[in-house]
Protein backbone atom coordinates (compact mmCIF):
# COMPACT_ATOMS: atom_id res chain seq x y z
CA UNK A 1 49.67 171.48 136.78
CA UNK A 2 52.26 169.07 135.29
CA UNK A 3 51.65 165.52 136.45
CA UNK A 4 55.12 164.66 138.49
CA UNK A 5 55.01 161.90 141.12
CA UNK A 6 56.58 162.80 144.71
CA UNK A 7 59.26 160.14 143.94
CA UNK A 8 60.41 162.01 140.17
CA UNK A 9 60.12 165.45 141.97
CA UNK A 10 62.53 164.66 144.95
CA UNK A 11 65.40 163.19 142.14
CA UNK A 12 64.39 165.81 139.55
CA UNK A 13 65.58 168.54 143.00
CA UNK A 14 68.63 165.88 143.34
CA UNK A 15 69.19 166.38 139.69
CA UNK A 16 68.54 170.14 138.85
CA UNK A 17 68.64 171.55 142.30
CA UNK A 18 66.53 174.50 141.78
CA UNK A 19 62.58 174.74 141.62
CA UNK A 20 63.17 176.95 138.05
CA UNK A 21 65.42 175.10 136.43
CA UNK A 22 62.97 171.64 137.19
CA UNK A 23 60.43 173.98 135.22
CA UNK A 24 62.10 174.93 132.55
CA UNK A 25 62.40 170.67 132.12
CA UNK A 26 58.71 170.39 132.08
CA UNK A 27 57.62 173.78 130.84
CA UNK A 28 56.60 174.62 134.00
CA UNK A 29 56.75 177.29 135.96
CA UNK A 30 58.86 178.12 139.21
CA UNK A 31 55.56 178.61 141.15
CA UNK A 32 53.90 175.29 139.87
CA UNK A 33 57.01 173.47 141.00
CA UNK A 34 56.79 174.93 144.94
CA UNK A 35 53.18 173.95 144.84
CA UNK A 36 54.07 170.24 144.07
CA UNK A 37 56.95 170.20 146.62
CA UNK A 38 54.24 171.60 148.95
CA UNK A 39 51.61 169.24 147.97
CA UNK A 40 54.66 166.63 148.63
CA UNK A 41 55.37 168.07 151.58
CA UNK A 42 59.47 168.48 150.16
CA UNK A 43 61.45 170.97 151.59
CA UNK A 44 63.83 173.15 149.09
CA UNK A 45 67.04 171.80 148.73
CA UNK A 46 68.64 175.03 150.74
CA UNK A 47 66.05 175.31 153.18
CA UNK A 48 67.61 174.80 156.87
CA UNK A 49 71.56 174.67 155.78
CA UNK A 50 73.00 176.00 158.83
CA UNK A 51 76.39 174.05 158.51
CA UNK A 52 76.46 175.30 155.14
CA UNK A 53 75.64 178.74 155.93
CA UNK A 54 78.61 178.47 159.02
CA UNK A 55 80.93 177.69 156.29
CA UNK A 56 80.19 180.49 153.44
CA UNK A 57 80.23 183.03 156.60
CA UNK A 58 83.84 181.91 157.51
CA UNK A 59 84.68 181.69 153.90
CA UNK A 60 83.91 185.40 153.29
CA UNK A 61 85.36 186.28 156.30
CA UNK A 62 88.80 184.62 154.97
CA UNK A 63 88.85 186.91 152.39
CA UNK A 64 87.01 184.74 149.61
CA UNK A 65 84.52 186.90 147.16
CA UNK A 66 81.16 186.06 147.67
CA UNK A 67 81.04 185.69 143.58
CA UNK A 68 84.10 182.09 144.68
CA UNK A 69 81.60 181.53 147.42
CA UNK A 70 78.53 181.37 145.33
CA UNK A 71 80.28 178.88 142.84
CA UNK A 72 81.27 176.58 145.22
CA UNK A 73 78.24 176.34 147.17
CA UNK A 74 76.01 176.31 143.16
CA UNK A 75 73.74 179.36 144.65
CA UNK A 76 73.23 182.59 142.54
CA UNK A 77 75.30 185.66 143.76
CA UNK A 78 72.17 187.25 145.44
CA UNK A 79 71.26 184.02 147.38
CA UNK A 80 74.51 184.52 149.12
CA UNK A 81 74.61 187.77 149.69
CA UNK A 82 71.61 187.41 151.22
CA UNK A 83 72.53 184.09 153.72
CA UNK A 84 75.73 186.08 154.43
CA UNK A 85 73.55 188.98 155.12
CA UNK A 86 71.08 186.97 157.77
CA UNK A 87 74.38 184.31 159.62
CA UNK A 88 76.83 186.40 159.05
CA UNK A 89 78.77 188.33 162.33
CA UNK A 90 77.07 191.67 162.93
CA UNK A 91 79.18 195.10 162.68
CA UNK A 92 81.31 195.72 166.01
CA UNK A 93 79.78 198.58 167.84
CA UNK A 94 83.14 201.03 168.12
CA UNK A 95 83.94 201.71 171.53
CA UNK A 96 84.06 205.63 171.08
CA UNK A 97 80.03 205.27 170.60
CA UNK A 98 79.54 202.91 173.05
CA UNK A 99 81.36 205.85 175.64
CA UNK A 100 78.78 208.71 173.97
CA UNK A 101 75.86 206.60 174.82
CA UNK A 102 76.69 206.26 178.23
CA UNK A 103 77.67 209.82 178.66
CA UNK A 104 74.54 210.96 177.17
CA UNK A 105 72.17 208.37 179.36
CA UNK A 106 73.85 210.18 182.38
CA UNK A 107 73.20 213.77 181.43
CA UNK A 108 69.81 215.84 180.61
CA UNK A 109 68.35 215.36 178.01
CA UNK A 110 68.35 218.80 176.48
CA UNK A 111 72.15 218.51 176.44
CA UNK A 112 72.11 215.60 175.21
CA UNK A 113 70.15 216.36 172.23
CA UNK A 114 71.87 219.25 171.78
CA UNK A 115 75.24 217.88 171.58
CA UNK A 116 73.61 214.93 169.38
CA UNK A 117 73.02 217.55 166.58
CA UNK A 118 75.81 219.65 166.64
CA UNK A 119 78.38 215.45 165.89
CA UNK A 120 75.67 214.88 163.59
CA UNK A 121 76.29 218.26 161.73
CA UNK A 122 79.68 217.99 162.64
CA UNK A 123 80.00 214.73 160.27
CA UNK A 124 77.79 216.02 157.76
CA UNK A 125 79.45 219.56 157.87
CA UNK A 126 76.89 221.34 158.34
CA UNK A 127 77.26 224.90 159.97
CA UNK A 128 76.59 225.09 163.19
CA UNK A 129 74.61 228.27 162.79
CA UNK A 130 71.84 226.24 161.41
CA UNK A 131 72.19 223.30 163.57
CA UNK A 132 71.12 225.46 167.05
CA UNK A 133 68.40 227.70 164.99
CA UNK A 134 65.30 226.17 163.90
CA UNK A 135 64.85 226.70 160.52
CA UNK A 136 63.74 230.10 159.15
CA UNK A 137 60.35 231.17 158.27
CA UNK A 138 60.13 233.03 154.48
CA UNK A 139 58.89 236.40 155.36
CA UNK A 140 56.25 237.86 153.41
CA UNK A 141 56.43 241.28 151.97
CA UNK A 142 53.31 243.21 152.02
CA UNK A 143 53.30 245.56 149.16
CA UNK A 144 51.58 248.71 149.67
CA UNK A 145 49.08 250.69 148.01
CA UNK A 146 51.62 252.77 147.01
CA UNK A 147 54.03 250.36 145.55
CA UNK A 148 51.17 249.30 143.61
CA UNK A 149 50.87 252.71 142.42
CA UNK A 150 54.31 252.54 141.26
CA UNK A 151 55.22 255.66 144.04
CA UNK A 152 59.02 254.68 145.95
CA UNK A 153 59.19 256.11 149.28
């Protein structure tokens, strides 16, 4: 492991911000660098950014690209997809689903299920012959003896 003081490694994250790119410095790699910052007891320079994260969340949801966001905040495209992913505002529930839940937590549940399938195969457009059947068994021919023969009845 490369010999880096707790002092160098804390403006060497200052410096290069990421654990990689302080490796690539020392010919180091990635890994070795978290060890030392763990040895060090460091935290990563992005670890516990919730202001940050606040901000790229109403950024994106201003109509900024994430690729603008990334730039600005010097994080690779994936990194913020991924903190947008985890603080950003979860998908509405539409109000026509939230009505079918409630209808179906009043009624039997036979019906229920029953009607479940049929909106399901309804989106998917499937018919709705094969939505109410189970599906079919192959049947198996038995040929016989004379069939084998080569004999048609």
């Amino acid at each position: 492991m490369a010999r880096i003081s707790k002092n160098e490694l804390i403006r060497l994250q200052k410096k290069y911000h990421t654990d990689a790119r302080i490796g690539q410095e020392f010919g180091i790699t990635r890994q070795a660098v978290h060890q030392l910052r763990k040895k060090y007891t460091i935290e990563s320079r992005t670890a516990g950014n919730p202001d940050r994260n606040k901000e790229m969340v109403a950024m994106r949801t201003a109509g900024k690209s994430v690729e603008a966001i990334a730039k600005k905040f010097k994080l690779s495209i994936p990194q913020t997809y991924r903190i947008l992913k985890e603080t950003g505002p979860k998908k509405p529930v539409k109000k026509a689903a939230k009505k079918v839940v409630k209808k179906a937590a009043k009624r039997p549940v036979k019906k229920t299920a029953k009607k479940a399938m049929k909106k399901v195969a309804k989106k998917a457009a499937v018919k709705k012959s094969t939505v109410n059947k189970a599906p079919a068994k192959k049947k198996v021919v038995k040929k016989t003896a004379a069939k084998k023969k080569g004999k048609k009845k």
